[in-house]
N, C-alpha and C. Protein backbone atom coordinates (compact mmCIF):
# COMPACT_ATOMS: atom_id res chain seq x y z
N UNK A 1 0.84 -1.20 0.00
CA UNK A 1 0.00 0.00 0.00
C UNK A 1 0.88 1.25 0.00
N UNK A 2 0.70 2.29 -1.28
CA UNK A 2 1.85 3.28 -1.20
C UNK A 2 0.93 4.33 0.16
N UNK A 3 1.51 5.15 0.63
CA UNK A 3 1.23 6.05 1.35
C UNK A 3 2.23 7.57 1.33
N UNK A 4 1.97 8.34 1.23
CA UNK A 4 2.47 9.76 1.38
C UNK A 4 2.01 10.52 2.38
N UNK A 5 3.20 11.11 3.31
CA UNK A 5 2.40 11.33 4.55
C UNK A 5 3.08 12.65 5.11
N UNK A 6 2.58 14.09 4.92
CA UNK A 6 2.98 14.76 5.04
C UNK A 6 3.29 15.16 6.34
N UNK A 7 4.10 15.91 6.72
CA UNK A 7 3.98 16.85 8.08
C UNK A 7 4.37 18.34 8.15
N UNK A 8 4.66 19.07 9.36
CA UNK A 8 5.16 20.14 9.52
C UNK A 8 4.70 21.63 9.30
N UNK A 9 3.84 21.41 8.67
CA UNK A 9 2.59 22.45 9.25
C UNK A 9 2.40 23.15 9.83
N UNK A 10 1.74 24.38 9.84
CA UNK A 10 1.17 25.06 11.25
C UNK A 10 1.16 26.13 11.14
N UNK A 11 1.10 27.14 11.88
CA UNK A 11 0.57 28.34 12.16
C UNK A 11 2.18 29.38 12.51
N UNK A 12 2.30 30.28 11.37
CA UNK A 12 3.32 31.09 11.69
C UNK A 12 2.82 32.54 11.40
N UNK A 13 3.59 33.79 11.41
CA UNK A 13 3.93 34.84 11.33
C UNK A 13 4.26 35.60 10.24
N UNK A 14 4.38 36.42 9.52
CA UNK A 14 4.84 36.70 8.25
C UNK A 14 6.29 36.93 8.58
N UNK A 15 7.21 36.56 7.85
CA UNK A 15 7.96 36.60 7.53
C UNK A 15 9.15 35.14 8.55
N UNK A 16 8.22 34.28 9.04
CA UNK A 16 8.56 33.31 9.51
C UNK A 16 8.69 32.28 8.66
N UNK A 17 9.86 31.09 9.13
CA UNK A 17 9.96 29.76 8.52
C UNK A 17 8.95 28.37 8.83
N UNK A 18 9.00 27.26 8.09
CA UNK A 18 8.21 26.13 8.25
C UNK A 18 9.68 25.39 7.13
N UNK A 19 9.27 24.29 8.02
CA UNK A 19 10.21 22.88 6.88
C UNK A 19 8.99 22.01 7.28
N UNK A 20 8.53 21.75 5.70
CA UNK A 20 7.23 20.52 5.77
C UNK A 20 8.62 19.38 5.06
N UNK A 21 7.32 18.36 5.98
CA UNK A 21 8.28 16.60 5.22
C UNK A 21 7.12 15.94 4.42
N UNK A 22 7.70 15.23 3.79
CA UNK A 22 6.70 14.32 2.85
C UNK A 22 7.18 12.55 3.38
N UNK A 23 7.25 11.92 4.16
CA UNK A 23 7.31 10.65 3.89
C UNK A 23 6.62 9.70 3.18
N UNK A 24 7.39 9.17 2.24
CA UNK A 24 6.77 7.89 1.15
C UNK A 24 6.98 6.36 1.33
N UNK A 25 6.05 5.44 1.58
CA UNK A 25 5.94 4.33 1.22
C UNK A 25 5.37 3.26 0.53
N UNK A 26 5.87 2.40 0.62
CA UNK A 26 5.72 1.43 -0.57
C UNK A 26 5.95 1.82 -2.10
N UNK A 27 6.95 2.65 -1.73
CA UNK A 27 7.19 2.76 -3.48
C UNK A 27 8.96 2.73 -3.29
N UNK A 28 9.54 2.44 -4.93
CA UNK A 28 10.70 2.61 -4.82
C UNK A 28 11.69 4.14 -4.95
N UNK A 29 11.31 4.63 -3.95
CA UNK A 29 11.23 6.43 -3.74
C UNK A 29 12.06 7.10 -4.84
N UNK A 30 13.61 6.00 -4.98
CA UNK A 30 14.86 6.68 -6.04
C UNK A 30 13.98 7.02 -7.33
N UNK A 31 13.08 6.10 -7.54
CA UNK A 31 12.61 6.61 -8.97
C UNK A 31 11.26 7.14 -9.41
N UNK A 32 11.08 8.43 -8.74
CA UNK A 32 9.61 8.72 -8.66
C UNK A 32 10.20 10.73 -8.42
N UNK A 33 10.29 11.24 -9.45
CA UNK A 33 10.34 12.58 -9.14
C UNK A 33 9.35 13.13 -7.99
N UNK A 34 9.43 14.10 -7.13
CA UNK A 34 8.98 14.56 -6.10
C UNK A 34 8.61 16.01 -6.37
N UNK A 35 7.30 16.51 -6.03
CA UNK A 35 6.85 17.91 -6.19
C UNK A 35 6.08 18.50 -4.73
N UNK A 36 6.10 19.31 -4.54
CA UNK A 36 5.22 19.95 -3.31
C UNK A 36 3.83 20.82 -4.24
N UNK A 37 2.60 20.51 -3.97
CA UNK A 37 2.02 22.19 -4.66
C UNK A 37 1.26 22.21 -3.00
N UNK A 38 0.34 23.38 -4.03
CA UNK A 38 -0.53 23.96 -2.71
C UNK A 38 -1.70 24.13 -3.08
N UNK A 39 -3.13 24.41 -1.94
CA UNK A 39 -4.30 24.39 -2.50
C UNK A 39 -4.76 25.28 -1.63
N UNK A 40 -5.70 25.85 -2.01
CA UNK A 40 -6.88 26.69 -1.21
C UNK A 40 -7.91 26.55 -1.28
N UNK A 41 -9.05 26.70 -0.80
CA UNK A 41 -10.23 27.07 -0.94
C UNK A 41 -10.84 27.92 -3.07
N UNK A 42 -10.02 29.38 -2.50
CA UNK A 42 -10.02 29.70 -3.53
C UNK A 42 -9.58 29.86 -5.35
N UNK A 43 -8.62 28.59 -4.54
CA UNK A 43 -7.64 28.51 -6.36
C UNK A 43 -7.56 26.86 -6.21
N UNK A 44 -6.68 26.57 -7.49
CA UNK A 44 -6.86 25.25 -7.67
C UNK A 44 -5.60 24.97 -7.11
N UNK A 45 -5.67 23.24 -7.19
CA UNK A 45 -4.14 22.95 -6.93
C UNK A 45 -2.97 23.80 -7.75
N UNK A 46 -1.99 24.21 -7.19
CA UNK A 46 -1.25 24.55 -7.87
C UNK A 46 0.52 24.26 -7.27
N UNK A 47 1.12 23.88 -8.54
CA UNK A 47 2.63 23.15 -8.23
C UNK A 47 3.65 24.90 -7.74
N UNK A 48 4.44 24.27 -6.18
CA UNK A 48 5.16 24.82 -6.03
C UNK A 48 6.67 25.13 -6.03
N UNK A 49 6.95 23.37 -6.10
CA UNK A 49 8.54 22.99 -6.48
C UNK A 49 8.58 21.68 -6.91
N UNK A 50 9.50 21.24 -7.31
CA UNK A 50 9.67 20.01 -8.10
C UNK A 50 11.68 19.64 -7.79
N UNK A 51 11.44 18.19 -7.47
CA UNK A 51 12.96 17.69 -7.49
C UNK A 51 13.00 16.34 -8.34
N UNK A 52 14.21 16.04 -8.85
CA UNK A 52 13.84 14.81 -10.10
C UNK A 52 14.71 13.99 -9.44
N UNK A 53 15.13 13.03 -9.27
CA UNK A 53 15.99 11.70 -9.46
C UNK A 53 17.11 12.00 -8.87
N UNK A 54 17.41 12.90 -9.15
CA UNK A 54 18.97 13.21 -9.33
C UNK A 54 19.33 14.33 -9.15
N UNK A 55 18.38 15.54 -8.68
CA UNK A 55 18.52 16.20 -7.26
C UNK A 55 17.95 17.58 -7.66
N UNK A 56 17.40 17.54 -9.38
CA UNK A 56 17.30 19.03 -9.67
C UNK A 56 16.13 19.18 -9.41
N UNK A 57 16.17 20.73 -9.61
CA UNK A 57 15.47 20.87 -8.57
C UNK A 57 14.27 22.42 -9.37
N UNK A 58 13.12 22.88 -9.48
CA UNK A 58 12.43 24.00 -10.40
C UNK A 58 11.58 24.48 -9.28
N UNK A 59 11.36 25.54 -9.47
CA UNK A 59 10.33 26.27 -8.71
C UNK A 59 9.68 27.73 -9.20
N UNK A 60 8.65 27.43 -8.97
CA UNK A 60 7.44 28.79 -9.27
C UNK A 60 8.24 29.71 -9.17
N UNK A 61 7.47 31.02 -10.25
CA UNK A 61 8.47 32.43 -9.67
C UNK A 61 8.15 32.99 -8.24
N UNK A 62 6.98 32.74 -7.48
CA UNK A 62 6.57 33.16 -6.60
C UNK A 62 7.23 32.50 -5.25
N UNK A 63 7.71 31.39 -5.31
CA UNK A 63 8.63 31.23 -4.26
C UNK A 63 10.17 31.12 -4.27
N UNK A 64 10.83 31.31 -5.67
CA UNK A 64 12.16 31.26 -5.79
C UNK A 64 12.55 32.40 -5.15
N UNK A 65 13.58 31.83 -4.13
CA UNK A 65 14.62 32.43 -3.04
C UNK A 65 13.94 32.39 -2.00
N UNK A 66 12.88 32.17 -2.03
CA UNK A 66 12.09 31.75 -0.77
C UNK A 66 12.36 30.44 -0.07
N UNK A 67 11.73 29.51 -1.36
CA UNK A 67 11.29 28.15 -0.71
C UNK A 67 12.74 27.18 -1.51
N UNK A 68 13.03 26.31 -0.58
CA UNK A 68 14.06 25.30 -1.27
C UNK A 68 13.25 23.53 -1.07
N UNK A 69 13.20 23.12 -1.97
CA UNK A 69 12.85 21.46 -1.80
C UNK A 69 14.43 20.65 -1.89
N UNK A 70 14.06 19.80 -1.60
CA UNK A 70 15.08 18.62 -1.08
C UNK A 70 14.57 17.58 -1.04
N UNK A 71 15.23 16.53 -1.22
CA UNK A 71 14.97 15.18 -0.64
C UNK A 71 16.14 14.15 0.07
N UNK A 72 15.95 13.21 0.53
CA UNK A 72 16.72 12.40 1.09
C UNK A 72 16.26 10.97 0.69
N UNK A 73 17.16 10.20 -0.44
CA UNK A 73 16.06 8.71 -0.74
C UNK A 73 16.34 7.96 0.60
N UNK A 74 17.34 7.66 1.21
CA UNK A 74 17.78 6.69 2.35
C UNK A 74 16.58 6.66 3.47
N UNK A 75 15.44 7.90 2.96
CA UNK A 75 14.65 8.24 4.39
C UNK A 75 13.24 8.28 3.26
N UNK A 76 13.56 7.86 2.18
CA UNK A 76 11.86 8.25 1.82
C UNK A 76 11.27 9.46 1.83
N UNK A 77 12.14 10.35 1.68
CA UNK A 77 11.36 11.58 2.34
C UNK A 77 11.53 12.86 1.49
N UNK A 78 11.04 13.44 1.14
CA UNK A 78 11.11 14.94 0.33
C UNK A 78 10.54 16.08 1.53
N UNK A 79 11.81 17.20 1.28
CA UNK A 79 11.12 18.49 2.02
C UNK A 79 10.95 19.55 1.84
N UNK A 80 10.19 20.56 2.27
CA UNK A 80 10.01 21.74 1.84
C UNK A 80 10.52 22.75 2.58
N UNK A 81 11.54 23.50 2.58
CA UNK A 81 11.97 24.28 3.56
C UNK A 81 11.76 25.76 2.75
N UNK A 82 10.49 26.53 3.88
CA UNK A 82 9.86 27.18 3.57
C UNK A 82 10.31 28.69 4.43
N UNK A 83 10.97 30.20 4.09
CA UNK A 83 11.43 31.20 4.71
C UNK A 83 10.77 32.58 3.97
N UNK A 84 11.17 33.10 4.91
CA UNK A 84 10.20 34.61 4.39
C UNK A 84 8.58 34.31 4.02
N UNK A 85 8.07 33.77 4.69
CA UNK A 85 6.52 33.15 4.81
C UNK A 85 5.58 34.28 4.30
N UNK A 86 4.91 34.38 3.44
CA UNK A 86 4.10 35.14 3.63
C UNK A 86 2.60 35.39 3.64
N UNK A 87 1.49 36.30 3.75
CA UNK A 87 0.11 36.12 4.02
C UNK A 87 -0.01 34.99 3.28
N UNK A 88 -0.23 35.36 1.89
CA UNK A 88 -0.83 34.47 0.43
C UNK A 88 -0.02 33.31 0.67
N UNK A 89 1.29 32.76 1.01
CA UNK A 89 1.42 31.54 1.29
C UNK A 89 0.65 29.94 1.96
N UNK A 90 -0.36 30.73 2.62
CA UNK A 90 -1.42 30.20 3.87
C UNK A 90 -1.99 28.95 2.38
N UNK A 91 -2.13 27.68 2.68
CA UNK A 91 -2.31 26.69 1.53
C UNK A 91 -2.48 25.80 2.75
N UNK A 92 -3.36 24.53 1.83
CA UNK A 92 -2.86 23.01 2.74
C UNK A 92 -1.52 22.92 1.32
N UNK A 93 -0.89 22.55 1.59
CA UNK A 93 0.81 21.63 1.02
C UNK A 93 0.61 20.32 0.79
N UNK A 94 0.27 19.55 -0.32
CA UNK A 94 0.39 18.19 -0.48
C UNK A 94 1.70 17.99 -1.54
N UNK A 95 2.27 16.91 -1.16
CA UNK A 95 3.47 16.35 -2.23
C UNK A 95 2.94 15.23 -3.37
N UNK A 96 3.37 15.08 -4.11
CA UNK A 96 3.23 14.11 -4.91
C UNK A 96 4.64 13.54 -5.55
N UNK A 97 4.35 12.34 -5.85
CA UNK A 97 5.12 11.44 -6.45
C UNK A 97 5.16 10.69 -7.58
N UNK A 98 5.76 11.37 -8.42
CA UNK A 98 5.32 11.20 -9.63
C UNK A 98 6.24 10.13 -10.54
N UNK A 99 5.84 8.53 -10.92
CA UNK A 99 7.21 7.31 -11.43
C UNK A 99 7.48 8.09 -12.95
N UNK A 100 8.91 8.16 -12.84
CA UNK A 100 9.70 8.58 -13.93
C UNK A 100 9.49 7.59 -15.21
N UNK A 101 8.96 6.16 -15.19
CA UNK A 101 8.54 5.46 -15.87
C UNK A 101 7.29 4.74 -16.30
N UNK A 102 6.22 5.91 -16.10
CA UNK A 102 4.95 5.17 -16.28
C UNK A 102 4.54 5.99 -15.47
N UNK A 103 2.88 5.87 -16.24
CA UNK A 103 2.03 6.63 -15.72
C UNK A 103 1.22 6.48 -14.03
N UNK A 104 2.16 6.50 -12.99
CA UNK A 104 1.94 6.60 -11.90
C UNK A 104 1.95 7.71 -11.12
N UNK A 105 1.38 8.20 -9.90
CA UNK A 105 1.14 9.08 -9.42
C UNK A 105 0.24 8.90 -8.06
N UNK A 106 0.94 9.19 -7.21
CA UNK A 106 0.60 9.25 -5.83
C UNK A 106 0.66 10.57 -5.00
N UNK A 107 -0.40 10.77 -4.50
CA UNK A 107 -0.89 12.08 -3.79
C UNK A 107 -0.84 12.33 -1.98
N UNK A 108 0.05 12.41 -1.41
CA UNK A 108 -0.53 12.80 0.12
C UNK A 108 -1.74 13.35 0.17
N UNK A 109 -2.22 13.63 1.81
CA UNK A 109 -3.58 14.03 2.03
C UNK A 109 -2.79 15.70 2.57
N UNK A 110 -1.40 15.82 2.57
CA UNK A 110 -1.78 17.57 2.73
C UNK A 110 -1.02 17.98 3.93
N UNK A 111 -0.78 19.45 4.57
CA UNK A 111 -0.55 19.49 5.74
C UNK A 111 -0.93 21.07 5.26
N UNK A 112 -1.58 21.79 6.54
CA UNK A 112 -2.07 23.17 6.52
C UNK A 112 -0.67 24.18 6.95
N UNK A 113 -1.09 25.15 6.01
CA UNK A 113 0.30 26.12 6.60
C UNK A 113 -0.73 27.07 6.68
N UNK A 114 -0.37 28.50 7.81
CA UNK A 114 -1.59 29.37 8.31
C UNK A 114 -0.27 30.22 8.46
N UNK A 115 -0.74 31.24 7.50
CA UNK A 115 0.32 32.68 8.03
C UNK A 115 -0.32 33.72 8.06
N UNK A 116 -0.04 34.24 9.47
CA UNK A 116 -1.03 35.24 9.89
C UNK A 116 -0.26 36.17 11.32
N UNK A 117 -0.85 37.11 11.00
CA UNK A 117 -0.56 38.05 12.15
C UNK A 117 -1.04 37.96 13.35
């Protein structure tokens, strides 16, 4: 059973940090590019960073120099290390996992980020 299981979440400040994690299982993590987006209420899903295989790494204009993704395969895990936070940042954060060979695709259920004064 694959599972994606986000964390790190929560309630900050403007201009405060968050590092969300993504843990993945049951899949073979090395070969499954890794993305973070975000969702609201009012907009659709939308992709915020992306890391491939082999460590590269793309991101929206709206969070470059902001936000850095990462991963670690030894841990299953992709992260989002998130600085200079701001209002409009406020999203649930789900990762996905996307197999570099076939049409697969696995979704976490999310983790809420709340930035607010």
């Amino acid at each position: 059973q694959v599972q994606l299981v986000e964390s790190g979440g929560g309630l900050v400040e403007p201009g405060g940090s968050l590092r969300l994690s993504c843990v993945a299982s049951g899949i073979t993590f090395s070969l499954y590019t890794m993305y973070w987006y975000r969702q609201t209420p009012e907009k659709e899903r939308e992709l915020v960073a992306g890391i491939s295989r082999n460590g590269s790494t793309n991101y929206v204009d709206f969070v470059k120099g902001r936000f850095t993704i990462s991963r670690d395969n030894a841990k299953n895990t992709v992260f989002l290390q998130m600085n200079r936070l701001k209002l409009e940042d406020t999203a649930v954060y789900l990762c996905l996992a996307k197999f570099d060979r076939g049409p697969l695709d696995y979704w976490g259920q999310g983790t809420q980020v709340t930035v607010s004064s």
